[in-house]
Protein backbone atom coordinates (compact mmCIF):
# COMPACT_ATOMS: atom_id res chain seq x y z
CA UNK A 1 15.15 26.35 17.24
CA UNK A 2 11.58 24.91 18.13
CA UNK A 3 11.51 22.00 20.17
CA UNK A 4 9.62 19.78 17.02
CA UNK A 5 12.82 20.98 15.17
CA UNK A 6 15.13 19.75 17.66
CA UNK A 7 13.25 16.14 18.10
CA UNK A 8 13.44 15.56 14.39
CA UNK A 9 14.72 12.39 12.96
CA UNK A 10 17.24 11.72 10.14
CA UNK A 11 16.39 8.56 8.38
CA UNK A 12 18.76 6.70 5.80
CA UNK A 13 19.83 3.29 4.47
CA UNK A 14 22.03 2.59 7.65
CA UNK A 15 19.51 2.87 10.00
CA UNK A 16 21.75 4.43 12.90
CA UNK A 17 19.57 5.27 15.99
CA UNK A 18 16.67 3.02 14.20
CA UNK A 19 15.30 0.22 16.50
CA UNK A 20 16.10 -3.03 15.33
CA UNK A 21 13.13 -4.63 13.36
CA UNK A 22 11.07 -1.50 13.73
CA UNK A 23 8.79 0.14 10.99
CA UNK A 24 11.12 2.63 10.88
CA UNK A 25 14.23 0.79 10.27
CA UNK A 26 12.78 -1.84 7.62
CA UNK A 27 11.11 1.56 5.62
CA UNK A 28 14.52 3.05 6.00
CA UNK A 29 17.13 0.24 4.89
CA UNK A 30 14.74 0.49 1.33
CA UNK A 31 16.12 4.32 0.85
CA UNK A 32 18.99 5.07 -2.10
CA UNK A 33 22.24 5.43 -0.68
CA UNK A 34 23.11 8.49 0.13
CA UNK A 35 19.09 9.54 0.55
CA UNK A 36 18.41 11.24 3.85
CA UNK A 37 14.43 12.00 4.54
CA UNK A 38 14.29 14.40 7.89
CA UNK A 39 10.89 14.15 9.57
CA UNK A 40 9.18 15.66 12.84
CA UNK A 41 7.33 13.51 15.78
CA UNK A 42 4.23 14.16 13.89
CA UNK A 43 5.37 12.71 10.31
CA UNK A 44 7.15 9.93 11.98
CA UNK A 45 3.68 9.44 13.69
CA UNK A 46 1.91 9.67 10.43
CA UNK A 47 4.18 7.26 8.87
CA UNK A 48 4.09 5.03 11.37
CA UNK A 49 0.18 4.71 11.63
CA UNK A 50 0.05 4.81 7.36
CA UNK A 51 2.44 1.61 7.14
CA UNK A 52 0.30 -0.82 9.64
CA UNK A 53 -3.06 0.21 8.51
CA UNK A 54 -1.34 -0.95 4.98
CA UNK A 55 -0.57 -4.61 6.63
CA UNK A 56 -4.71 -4.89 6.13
CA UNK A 57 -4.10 -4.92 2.39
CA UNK A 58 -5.21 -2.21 0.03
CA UNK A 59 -8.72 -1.73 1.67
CA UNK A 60 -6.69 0.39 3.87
CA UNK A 61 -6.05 3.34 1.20
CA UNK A 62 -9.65 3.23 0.14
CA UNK A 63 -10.64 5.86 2.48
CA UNK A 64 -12.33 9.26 0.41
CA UNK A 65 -10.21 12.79 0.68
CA UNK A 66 -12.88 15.52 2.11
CA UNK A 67 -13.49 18.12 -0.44
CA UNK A 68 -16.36 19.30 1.64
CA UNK A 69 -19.26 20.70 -0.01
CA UNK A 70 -18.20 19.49 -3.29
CA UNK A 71 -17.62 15.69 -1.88
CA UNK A 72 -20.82 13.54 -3.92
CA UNK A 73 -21.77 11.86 -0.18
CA UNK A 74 -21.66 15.33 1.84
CA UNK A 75 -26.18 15.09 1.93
CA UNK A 76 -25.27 11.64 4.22
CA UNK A 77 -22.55 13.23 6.29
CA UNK A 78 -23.05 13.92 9.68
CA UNK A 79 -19.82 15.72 10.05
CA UNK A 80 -21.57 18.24 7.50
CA UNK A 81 -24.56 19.56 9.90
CA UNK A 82 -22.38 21.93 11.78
CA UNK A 83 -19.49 22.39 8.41
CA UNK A 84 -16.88 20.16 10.79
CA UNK A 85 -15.52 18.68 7.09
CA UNK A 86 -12.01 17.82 7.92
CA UNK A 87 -10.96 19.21 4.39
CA UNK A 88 -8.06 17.68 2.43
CA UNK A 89 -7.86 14.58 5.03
CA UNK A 90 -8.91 11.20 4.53
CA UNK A 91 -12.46 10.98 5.69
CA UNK A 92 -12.71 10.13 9.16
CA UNK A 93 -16.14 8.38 8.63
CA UNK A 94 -14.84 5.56 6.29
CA UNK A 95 -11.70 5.30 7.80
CA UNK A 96 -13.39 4.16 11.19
CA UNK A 97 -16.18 1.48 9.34
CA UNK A 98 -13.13 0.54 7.56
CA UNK A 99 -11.14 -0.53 11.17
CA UNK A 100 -14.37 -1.33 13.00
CA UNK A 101 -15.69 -3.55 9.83
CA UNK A 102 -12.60 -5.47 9.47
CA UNK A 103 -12.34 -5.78 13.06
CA UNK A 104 -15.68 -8.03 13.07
CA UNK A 105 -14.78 -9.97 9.82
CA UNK A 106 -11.53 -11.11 12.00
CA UNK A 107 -13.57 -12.14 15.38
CA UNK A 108 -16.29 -13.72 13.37
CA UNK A 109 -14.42 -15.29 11.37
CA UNK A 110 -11.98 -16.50 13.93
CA UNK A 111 -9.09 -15.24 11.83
CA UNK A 112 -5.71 -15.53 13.18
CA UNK A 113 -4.30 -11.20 12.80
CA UNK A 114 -1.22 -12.60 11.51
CA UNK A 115 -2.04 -15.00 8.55
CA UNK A 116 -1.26 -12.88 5.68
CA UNK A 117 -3.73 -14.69 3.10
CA UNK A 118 -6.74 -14.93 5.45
CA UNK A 119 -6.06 -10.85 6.42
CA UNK A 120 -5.86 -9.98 3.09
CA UNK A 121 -8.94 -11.56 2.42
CA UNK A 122 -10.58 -10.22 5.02
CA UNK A 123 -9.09 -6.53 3.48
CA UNK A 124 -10.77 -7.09 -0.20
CA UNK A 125 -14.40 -7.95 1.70
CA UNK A 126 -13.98 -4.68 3.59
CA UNK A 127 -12.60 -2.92 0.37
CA UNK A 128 -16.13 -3.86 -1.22
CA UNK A 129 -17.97 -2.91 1.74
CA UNK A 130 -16.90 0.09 1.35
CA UNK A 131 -17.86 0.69 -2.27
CA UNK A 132 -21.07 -1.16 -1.78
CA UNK A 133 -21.62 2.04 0.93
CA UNK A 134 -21.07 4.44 -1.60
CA UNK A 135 -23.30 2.96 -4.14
CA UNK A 136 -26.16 3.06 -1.76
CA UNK A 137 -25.44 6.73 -0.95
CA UNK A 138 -26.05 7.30 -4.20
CA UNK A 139 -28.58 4.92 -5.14
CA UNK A 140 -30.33 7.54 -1.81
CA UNK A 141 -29.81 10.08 -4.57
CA UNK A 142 -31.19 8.65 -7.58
CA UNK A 143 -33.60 5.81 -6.53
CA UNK A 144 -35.12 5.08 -9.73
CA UNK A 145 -35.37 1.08 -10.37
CA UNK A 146 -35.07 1.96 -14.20
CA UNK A 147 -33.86 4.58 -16.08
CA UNK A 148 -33.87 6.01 -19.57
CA UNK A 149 -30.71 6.25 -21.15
CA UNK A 150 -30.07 7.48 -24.58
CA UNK A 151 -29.81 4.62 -27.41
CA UNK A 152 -29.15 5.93 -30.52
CA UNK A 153 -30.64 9.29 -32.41
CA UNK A 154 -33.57 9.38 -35.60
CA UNK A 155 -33.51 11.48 -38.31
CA UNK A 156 -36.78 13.39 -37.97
CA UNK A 157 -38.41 16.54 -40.17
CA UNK A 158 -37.12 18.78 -37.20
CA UNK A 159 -33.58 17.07 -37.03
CA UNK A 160 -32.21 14.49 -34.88
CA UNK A 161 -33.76 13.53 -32.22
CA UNK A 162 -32.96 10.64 -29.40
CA UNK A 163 -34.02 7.35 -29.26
CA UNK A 164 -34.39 6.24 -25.28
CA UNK A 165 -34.52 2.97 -23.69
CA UNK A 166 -35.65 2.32 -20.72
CA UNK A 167 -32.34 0.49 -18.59
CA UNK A 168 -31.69 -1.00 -15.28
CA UNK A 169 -30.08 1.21 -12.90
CA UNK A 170 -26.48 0.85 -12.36
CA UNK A 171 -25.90 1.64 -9.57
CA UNK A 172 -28.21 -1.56 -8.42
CA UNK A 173 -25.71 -3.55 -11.29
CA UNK A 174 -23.08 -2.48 -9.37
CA UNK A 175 -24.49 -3.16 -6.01
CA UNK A 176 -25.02 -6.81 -7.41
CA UNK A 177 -21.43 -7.29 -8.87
CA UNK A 178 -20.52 -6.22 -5.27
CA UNK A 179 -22.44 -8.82 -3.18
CA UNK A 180 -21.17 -11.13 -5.98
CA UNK A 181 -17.52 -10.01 -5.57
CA UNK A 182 -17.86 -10.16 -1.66
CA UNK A 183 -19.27 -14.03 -1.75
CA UNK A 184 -16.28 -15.25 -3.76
CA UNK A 185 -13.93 -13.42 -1.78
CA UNK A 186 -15.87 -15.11 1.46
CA UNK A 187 -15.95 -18.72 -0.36
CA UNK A 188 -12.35 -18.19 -0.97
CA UNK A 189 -11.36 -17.41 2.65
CA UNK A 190 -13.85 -20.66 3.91
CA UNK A 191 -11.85 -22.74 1.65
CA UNK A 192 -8.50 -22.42 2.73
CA UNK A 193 -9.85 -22.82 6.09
CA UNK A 194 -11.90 -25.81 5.25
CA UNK A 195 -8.12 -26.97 3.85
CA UNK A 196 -6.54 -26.54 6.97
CA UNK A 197 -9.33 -28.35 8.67
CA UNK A 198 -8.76 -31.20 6.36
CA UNK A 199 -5.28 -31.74 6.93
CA UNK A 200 -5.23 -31.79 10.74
CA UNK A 201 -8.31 -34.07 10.27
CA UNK A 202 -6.49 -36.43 8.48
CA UNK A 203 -4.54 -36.87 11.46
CA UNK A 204 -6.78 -37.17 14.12
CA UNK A 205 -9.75 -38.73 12.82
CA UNK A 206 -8.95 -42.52 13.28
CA UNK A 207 -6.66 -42.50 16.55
CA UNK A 208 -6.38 -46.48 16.40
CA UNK A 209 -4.96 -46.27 12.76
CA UNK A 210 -2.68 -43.64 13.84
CA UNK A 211 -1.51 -45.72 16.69
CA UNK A 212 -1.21 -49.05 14.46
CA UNK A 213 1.00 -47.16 12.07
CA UNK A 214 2.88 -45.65 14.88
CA UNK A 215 3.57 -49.21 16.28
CA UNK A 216 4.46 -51.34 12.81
CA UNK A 217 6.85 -48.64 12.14
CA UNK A 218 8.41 -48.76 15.94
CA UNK A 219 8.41 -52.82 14.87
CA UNK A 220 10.32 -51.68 11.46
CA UNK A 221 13.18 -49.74 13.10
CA UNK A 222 13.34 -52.44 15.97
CA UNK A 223 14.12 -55.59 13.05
CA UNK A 224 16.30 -53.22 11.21
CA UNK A 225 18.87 -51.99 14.53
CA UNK A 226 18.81 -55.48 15.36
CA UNK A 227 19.67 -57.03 12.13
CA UNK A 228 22.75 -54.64 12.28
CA UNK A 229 23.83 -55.42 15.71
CA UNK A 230 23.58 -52.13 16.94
CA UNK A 231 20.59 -53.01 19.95
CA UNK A 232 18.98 -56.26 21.28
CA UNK A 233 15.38 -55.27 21.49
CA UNK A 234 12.10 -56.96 21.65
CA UNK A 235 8.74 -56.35 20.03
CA UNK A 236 6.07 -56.55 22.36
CA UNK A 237 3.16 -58.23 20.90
CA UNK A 238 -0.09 -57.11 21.55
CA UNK A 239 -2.13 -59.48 23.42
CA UNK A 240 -5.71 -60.31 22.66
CA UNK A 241 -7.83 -59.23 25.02
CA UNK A 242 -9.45 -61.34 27.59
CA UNK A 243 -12.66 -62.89 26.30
């Protein structure tokens, strides 16, 4: 028996063996009873690394599968100069803008890592950076600002023939619904932190109202304890001040 056979793991609904909290044992208390999935240091690894990359939100799965020379965006691939494709795994060149792009979305934005909403924001602006990438790489392929597509066909003494019309590209529509997409996403996220701002504004934005509510309610509580005998207590005016 190979040592990767003897360090495999056994994982099932009861979690025995399964730190407490752990990827692991919250991915295996949602297995059938009487399920077992066996898995190597290297799957457990791979498992692992797949479930928090999917905390970022869906963005996370957008990453291409290398087919190679048959992959549409292998003429702007470095890794294709020398044939290093890594074949049949995720691309390794979108996978890294995707963690290095989110990654400046969260410091510039000043996002707090674990605020769900504002993370999974920050996921669907990556997710359409990403396409927005790919567009371009092929918009490198077929620059033309117009294009003629076929409209409809005319009956002509040699048969049909087509009808063009001359039509935006779109691959530039799509690049625009993109920067549209990514603004509303963006106006979304500045808006539930404009919220936030809001409320602890409320609070702190006129200290001496604050304080003057702070101190007729202190004078509420004092009339009210005293009315029922429970403490003798005095409200302390508050003097004028010296003129």
């Amino acid at each position: 028996m190979s040592l990767e056979q003897e360090k495999q793991i056994v994982l099932k609904n009861t979690c025995e063996g399964l730190e407490k909290d752990s990827i692991l044992e919250k991915f295996a208390r949602k297995l059938q009873d009487g399920f077992e999935i066996t898995l190597t240091p290297k799957e457990i690894k791979r498992l692992i690394v797949y479930m928090n990359t999917m905390k970022h939100g869906f963005s996370a799965a957008v990453p291409v599968i290398c087919t190679g020379e048959q992959c549409p965006y292998k003429d702007k691939c470095p890794l294709g100069m020398n044939n290093n494709y890594p074949f049949g795994k995720e691309c390794p060149i979108e996978s890294t803008l995707i963690d290095i792009w989110y990654q400046d979305y969260i410091k510039a934005l000043e996002v707090n890592p674990d605020n769900k909403v504002d993370t999974s924001l920050v996921g669907d602006i990556v997710f359409w950076d990403i396409l927005e990438k790919r567009a371009i790489e092929e918009l490198a392929k077929k620059p033309e600002i117009l294009r003629k597509n076929v409209a409809g066909f005319q009956e002509t003494k040699d048969g049909l023939k087509p009808i063009y019309k001359e039509e935006m590209n779109q691959i530039i529509n799509f690049l625009e619904k993109a920067q549209r997409q990514k603004l509303k996403i963006m106006d979304a996220l500045i808006a539930t932190r404009e919220a936030k701002s809001k409320d602890i504004s409320r609070v702190v934005a006129d200290p001496s109202t604050y304080a003057s509510k702070l101190l007729d309610r202190a004078r509420e509580l004092t009339k009210k304890a005293e009315e029922m005998g429970v403490v003798e207590g005095e409200v302390i005016e508050e003097k004028e001040n010296a003129k």
